[in-house]
C-alpha atoms as a PDB file:
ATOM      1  CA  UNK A   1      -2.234  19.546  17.387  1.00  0.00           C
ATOM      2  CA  UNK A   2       0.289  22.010  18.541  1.00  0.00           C
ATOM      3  CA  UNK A   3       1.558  20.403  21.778  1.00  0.00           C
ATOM      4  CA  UNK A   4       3.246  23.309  23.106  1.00  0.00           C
ATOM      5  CA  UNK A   5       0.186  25.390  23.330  1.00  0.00           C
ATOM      6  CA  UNK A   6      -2.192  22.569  24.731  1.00  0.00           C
ATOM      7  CA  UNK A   7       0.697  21.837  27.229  1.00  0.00           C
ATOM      8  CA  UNK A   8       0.486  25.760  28.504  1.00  0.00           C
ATOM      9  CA  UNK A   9      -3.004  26.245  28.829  1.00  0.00           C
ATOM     10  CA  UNK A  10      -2.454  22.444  31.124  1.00  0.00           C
ATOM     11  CA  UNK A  11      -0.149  24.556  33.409  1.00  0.00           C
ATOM     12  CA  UNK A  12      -2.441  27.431  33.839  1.00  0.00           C
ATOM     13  CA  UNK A  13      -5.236  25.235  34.680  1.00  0.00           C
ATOM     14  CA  UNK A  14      -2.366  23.083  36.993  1.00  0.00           C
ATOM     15  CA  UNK A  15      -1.484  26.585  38.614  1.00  0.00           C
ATOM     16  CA  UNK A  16      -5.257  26.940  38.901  1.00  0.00           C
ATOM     17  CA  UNK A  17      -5.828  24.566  40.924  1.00  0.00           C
ATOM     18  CA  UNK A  18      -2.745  24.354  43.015  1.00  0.00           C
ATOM     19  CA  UNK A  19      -3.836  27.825  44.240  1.00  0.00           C
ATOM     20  CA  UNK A  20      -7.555  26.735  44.932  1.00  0.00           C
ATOM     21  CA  UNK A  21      -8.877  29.576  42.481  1.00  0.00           C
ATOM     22  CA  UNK A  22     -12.417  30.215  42.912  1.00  0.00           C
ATOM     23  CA  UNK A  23     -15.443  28.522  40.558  1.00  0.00           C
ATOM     24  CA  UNK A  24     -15.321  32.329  38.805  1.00  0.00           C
ATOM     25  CA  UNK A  25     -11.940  32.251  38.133  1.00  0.00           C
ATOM     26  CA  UNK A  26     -12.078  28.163  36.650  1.00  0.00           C
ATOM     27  CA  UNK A  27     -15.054  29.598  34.591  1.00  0.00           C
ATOM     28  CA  UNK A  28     -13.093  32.523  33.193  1.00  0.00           C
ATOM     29  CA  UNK A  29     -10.176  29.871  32.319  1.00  0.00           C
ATOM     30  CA  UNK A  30     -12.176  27.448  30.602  1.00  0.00           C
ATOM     31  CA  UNK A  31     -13.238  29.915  28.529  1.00  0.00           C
ATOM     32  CA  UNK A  32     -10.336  31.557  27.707  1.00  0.00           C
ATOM     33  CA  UNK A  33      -8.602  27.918  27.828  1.00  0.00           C
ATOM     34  CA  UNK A  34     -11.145  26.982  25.190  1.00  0.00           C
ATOM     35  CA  UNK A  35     -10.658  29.843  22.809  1.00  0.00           C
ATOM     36  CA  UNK A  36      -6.841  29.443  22.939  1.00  0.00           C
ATOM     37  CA  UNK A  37      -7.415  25.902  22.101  1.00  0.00           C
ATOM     38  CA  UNK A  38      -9.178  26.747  18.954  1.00  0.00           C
ATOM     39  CA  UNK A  39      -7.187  29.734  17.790  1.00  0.00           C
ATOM     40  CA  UNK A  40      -4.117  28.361  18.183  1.00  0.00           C
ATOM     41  CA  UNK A  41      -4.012  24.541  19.391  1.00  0.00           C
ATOM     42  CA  UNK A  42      -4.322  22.775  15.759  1.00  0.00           C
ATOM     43  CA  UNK A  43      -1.860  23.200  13.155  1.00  0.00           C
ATOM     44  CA  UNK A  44      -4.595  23.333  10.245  1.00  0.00           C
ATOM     45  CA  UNK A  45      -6.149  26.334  11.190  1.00  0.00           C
ATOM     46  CA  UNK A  46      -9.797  26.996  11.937  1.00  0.00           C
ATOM     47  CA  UNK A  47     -12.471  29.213  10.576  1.00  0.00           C
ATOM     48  CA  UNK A  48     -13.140  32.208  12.633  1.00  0.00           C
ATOM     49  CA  UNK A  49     -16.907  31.478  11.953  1.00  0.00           C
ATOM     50  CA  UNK A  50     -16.444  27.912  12.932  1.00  0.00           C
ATOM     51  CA  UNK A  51     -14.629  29.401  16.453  1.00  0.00           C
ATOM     52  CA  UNK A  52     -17.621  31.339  16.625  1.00  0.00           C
ATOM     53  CA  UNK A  53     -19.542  28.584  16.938  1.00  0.00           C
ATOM     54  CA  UNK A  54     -17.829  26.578  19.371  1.00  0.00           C
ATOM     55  CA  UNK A  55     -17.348  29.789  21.473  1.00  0.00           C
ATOM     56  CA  UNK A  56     -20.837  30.353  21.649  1.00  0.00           C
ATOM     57  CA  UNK A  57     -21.400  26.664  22.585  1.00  0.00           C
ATOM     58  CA  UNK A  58     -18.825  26.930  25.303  1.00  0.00           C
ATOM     59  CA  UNK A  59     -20.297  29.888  26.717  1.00  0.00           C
ATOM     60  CA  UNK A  60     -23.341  28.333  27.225  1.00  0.00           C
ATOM     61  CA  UNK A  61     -22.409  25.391  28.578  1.00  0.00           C
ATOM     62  CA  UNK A  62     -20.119  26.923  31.300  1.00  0.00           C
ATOM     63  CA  UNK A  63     -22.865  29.280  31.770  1.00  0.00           C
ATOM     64  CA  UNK A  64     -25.029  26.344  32.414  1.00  0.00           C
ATOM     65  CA  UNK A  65     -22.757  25.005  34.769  1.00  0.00           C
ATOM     66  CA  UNK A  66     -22.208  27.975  36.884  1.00  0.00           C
ATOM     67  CA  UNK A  67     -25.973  28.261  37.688  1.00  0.00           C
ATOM     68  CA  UNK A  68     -27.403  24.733  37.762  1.00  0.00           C
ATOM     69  CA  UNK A  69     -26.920  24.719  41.721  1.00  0.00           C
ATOM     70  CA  UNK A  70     -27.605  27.774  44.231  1.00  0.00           C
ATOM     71  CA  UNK A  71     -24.606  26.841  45.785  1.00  0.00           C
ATOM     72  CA  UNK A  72     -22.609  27.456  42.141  1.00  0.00           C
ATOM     73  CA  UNK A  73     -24.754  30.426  41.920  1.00  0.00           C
ATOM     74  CA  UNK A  74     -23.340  32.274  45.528  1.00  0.00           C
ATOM     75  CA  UNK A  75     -19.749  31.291  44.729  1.00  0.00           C
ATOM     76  CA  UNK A  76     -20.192  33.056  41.590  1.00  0.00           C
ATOM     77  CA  UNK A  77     -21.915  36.489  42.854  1.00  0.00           C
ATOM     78  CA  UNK A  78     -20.162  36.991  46.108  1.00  0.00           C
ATOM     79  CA  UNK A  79     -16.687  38.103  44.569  1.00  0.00           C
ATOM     80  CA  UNK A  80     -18.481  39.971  41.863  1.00  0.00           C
ATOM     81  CA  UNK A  81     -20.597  41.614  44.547  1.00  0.00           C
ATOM     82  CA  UNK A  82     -17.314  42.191  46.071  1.00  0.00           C
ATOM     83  CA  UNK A  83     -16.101  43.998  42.872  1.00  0.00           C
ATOM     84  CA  UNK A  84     -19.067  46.862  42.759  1.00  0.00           C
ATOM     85  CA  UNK A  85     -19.651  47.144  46.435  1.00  0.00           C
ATOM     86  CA  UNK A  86     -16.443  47.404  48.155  1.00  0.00           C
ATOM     87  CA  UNK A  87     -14.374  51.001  48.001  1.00  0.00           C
ATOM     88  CA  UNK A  88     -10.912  49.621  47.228  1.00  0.00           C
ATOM     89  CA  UNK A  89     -12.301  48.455  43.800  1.00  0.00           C
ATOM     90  CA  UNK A  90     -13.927  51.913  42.785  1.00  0.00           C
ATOM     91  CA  UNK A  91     -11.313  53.196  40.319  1.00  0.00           C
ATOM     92  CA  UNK A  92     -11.332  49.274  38.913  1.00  0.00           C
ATOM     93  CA  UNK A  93     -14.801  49.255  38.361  1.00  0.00           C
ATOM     94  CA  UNK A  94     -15.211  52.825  36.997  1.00  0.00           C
ATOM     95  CA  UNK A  95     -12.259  51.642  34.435  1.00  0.00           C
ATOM     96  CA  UNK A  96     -14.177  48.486  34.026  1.00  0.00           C
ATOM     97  CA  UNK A  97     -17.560  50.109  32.722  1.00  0.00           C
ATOM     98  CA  UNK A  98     -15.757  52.190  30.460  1.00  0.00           C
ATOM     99  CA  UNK A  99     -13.562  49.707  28.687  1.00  0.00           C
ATOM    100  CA  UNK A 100     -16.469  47.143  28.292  1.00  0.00           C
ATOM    101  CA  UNK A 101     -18.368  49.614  25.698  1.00  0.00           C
ATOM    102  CA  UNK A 102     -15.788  51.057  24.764  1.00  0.00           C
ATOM    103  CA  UNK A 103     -14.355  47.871  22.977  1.00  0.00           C
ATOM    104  CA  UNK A 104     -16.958  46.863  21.657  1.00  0.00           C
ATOM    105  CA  UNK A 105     -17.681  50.514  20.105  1.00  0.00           C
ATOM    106  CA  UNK A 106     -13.726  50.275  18.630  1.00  0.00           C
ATOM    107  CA  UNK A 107     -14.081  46.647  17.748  1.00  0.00           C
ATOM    108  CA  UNK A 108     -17.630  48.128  15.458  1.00  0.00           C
ATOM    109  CA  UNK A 109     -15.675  50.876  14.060  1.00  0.00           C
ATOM    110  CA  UNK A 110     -12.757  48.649  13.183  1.00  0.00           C
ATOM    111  CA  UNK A 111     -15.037  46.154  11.394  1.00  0.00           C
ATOM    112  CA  UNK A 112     -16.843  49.001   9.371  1.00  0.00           C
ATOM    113  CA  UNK A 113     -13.782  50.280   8.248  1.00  0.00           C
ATOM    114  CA  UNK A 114     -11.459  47.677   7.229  1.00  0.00           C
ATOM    115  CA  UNK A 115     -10.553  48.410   3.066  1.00  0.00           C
ATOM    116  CA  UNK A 116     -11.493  46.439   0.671  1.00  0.00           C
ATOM    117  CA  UNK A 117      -8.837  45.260  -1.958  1.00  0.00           C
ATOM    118  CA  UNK A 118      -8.317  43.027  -4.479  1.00  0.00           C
ATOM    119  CA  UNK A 119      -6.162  39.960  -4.305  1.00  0.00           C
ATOM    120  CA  UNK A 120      -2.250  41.252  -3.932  1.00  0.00           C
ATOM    121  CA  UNK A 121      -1.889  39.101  -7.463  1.00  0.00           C
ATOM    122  CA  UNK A 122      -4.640  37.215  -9.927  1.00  0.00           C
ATOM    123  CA  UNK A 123      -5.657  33.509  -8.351  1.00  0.00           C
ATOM    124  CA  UNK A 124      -5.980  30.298 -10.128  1.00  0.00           C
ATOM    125  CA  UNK A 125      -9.220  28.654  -8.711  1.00  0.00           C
ATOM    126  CA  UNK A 126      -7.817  25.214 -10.259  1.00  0.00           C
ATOM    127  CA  UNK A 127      -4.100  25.686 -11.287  1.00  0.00           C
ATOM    128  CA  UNK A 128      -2.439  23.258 -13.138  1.00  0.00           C
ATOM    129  CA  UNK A 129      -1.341  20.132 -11.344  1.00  0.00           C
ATOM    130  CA  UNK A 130       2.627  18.946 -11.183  1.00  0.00           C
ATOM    131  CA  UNK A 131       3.562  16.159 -13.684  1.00  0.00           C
ATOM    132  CA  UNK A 132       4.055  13.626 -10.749  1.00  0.00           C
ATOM    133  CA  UNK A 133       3.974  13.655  -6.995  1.00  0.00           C
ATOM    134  CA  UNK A 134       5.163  11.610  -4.332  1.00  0.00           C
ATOM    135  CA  UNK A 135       2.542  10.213  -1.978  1.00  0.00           C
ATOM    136  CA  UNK A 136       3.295   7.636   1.037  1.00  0.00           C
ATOM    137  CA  UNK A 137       6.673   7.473  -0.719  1.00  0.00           C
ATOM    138  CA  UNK A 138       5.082   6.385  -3.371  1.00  0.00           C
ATOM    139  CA  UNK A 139       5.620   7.931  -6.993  1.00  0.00           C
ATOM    140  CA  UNK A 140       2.373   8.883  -8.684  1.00  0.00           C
ATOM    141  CA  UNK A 141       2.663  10.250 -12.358  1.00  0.00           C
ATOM    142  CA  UNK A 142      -0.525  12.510 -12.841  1.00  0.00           C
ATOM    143  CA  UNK A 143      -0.293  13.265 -16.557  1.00  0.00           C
ATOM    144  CA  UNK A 144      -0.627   9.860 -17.607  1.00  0.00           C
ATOM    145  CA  UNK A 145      -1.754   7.905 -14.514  1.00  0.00           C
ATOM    146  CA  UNK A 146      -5.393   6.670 -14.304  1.00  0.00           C
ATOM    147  CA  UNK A 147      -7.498   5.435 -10.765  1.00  0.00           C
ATOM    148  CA  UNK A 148      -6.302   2.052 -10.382  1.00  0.00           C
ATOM    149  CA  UNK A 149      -9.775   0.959  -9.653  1.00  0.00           C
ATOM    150  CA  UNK A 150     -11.532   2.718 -12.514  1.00  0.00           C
ATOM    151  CA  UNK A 151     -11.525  -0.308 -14.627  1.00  0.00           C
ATOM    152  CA  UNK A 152     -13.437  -2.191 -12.286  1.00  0.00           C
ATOM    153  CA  UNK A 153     -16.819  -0.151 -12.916  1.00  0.00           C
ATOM    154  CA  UNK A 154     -16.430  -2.736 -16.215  1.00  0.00           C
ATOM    155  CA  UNK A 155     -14.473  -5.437 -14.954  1.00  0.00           C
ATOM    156  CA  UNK A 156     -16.088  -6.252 -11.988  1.00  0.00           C
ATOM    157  CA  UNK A 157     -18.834  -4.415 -11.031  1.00  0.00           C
ATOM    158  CA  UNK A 158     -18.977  -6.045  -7.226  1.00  0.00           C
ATOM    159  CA  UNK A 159     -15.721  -4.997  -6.109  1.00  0.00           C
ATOM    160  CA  UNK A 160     -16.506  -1.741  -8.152  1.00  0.00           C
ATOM    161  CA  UNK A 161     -18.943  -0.536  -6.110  1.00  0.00           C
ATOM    162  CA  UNK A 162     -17.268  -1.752  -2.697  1.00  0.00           C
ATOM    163  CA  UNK A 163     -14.804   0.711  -3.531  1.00  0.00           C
ATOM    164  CA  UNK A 164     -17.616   3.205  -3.939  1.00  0.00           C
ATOM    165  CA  UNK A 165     -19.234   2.672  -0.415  1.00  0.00           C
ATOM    166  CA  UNK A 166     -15.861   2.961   0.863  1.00  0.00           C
ATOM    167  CA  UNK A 167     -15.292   6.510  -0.339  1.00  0.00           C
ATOM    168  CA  UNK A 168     -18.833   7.174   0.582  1.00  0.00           C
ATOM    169  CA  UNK A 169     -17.670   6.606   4.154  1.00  0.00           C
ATOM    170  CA  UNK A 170     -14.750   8.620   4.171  1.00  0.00           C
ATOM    171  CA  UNK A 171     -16.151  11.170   2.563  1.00  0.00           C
ATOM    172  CA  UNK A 172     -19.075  11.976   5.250  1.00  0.00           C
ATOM    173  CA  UNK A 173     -16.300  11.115   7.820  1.00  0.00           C
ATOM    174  CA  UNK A 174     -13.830  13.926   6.283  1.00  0.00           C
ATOM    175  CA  UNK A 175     -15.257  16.077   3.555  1.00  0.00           C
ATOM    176  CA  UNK A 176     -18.819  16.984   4.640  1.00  0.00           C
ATOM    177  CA  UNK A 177     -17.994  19.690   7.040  1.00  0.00           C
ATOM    178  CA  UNK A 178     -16.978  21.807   4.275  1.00  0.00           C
ATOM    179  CA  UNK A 179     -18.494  20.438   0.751  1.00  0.00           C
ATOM    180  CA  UNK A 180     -21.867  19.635   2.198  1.00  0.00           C
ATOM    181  CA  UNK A 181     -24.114  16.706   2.370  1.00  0.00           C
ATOM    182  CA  UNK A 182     -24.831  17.003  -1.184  1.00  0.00           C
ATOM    183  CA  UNK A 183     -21.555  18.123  -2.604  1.00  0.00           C
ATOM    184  CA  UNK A 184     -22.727  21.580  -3.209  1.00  0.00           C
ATOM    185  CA  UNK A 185     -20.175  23.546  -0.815  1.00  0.00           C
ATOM    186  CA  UNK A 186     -22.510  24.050   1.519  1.00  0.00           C
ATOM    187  CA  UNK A 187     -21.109  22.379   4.326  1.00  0.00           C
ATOM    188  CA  UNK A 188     -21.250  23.858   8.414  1.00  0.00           C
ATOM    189  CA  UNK A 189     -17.696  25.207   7.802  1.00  0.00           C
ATOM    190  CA  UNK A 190     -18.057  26.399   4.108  1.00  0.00           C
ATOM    191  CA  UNK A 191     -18.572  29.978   4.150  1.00  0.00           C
ATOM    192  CA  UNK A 192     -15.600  30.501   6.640  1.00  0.00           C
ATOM    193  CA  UNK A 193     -13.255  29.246   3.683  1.00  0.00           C
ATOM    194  CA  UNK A 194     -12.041  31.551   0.867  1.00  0.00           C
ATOM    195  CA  UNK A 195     -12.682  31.010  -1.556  1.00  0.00           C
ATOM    196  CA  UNK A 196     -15.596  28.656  -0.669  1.00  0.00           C
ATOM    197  CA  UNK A 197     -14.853  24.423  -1.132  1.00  0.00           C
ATOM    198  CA  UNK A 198     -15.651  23.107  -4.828  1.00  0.00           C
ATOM    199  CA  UNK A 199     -19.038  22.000  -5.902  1.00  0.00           C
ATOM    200  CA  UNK A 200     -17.948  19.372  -7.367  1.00  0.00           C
ATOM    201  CA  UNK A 201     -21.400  19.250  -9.388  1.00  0.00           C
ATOM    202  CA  UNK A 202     -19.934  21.826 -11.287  1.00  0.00           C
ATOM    203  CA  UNK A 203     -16.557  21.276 -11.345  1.00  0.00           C
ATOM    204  CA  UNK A 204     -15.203  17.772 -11.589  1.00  0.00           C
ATOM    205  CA  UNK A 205     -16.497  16.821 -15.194  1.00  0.00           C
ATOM    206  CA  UNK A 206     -13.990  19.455 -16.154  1.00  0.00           C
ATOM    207  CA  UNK A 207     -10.565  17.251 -13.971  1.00  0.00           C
ATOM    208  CA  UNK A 208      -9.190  14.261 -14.178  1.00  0.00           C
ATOM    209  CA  UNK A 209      -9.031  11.708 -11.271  1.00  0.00           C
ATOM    210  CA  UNK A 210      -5.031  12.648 -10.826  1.00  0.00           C
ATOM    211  CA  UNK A 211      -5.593  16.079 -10.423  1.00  0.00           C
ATOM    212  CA  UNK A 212      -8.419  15.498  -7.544  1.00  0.00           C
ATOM    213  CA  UNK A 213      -5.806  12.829  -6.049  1.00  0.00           C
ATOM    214  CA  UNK A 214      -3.420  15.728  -6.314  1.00  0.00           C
ATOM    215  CA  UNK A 215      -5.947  18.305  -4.587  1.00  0.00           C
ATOM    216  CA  UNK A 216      -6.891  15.998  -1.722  1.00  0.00           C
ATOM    217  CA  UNK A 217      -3.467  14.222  -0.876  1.00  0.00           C
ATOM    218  CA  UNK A 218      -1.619  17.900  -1.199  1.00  0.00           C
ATOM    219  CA  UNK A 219      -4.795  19.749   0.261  1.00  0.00           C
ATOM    220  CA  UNK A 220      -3.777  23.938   0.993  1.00  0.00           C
ATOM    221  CA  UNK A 221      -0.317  23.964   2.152  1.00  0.00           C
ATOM    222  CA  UNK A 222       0.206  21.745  -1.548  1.00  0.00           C
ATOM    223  CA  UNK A 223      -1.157  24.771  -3.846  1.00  0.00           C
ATOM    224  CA  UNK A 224       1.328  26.015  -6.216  1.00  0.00           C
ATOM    225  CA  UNK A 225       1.814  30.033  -5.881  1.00  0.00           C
ATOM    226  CA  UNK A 226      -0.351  30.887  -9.103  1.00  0.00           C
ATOM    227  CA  UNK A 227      -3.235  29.549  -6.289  1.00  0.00           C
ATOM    228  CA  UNK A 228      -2.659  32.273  -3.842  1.00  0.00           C
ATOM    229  CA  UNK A 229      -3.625  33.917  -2.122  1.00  0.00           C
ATOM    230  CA  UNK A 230      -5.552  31.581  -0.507  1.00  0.00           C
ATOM    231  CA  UNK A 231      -7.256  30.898   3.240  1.00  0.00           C
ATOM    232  CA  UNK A 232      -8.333  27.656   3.206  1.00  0.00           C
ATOM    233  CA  UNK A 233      -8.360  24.904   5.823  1.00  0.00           C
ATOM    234  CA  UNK A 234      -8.100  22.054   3.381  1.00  0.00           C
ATOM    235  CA  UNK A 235      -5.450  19.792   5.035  1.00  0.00           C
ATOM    236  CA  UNK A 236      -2.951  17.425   3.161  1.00  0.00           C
ATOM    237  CA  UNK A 237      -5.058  14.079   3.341  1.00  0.00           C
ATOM    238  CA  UNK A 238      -2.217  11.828   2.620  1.00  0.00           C
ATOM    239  CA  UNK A 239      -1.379  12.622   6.202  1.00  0.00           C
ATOM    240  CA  UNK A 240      -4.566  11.105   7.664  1.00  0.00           C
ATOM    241  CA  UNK A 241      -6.328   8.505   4.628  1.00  0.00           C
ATOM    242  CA  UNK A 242      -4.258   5.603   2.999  1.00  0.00           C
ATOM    243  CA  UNK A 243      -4.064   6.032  -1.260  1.00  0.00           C
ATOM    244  CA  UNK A 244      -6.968   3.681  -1.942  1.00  0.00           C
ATOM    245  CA  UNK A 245      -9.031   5.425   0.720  1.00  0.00           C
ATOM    246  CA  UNK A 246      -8.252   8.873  -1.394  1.00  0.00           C
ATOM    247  CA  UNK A 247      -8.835   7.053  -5.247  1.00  0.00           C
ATOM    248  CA  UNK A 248     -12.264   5.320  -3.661  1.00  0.00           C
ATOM    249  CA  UNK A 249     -13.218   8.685  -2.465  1.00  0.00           C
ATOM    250  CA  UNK A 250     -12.299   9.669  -5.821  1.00  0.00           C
ATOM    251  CA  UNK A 251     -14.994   7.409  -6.841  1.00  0.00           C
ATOM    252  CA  UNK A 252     -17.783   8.244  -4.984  1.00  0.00           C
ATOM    253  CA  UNK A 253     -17.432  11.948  -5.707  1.00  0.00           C
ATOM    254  CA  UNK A 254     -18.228  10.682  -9.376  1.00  0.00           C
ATOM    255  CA  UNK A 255     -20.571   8.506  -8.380  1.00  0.00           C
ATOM    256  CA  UNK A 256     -22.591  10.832  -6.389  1.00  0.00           C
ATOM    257  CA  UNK A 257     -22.893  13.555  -8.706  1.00  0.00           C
ATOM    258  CA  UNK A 258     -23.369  11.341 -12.053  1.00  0.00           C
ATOM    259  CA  UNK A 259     -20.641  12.557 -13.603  1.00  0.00           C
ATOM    260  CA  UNK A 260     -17.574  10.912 -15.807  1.00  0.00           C
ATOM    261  CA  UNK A 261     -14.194  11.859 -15.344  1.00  0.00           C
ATOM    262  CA  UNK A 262     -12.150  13.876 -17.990  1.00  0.00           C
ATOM    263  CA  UNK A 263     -10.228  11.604 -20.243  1.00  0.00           C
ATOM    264  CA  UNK A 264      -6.725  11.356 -20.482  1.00  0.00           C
ATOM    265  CA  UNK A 265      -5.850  13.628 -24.031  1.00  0.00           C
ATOM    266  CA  UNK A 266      -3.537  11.916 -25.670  1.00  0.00           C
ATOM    267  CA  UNK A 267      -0.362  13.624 -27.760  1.00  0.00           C
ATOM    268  CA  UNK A 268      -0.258  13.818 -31.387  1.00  0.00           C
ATOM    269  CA  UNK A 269      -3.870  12.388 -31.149  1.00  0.00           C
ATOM    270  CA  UNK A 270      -5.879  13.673 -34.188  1.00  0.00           C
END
């Protein structure tokens, strides 16, 4: 998270409440506390769909909260009764109901308008992966490395298939928001992304294992330039999952969609 920005919006509420601020007031700040949160308190950023949501959540729950008493309820209403019935707030308010439909009329006309263009240069949905990478400070050569629990789907099938149900369970703990329950990109978060997360029913017969090890340990901010542009919210995994919780994910994504990965093509081979 960016500290700096959750550490402000803790002063304003500090302030706040040092000042005894009435229940409108708090309710305006959590709101706008939330939103600031959202839009700018993680360094991966978020979906403006997926703020949507959560704003629309928040709004209704502080909502909630401001009416579930009729004592809430009077603290509320008196200063806005206040605002339209008292003189000294008559230029305020006139200004007031004029700006309200007025943004919203110039936030339409901006929406309707914005141009359409094309990407400022042609994008690689899957460019071409580095020859090696570095990953927990750990050299991984992705040309001619291989999932160092691959051979166990032969080997032993038993510790095969514990590797399996652990990437199932980091995948629905990580991956699902975007890719969907059944790997289709069709997760809650998808359609805020562009372009969209992989269906990997589609896609992955087509990679090896390294370059998905690649994708997911390097996630966006990893992408070579012949990716761009991009707006995804992919983070860099090796930051949050250990290697063999990335290969046994790996794993499972194969699994799942009853797939084989792409061999390794080897030079000179005839």
């Amino acid at each position: 998270m960016n500290i700096l920005v959750v550490l402000v919006v803790l002063a304003v509420f500090g302030g706040l409440r040092f000042r005894g601020a009435n229940l409108l007031t708090w309710a305006l700040a959590w709101w706008v506390g939330i939103y600031v949160l959202l839009r700018f308190g993680f360094s991966a950023p978020i979906p403006t769909s997926v703020i949507s949501i959560y704003m629309g959540i928040a709004s209704i729950a502080i909502l909630a909260y401001m009416s579930s008493s009729q004592q809430r309820r009077d603290e509320i209403s008196r200063p806005l009764v206040r605002f339209m019935t008292e003189k000294r707030y008559t230029t305020l308010l006139a200004a007031t109901v004029i700006a309200i439909p007025a943004l919203a009329a110039a936030n339409v006309y901006v929406q309707m308008n914005v141009p359409i263009q094309p990407p400022l240069f042609s994008r690689t949905v899957h460019p071409a992966s580095p020859t090696n990478i570095t990953v927990h400070d750990q050299r991984i050569d992705l040309d001619a490395g291989e999932n160092p629990f691959r051979h166990l789907e032969t080997s032993n099938p038993e510790e095969f298939r514990k590797h399996v149900e652990n990437g199932r369970q980091v995948y629905y703990r990580n991956c699902v928001f975007c890719h969907g329950d059944t790997m289709s990109a069709n997760g809650m978060f998808a359609h805020g992304l562009d372009p969209i997360p992989t269906n990997f029913h589609d896609t992955i017969p087509q990679l090896r294992e390294t370059f998905l090890f690649w994708r997911i340990s390097k996630g966006g901010p990893g992408l070579p330039e012949e990716g761009g542009p991009w707006d995804t919210a992919m983070p860099a995994w090796e930051k949050f999952l250990k290697e063999e919780e990335i290969w046994d994910a790996i794993l499972f994504l194969y699994d799942f969609t009853g797939q084989r990965p792409r061999a390794r093509e080897e030079s000179g081979s005839k």
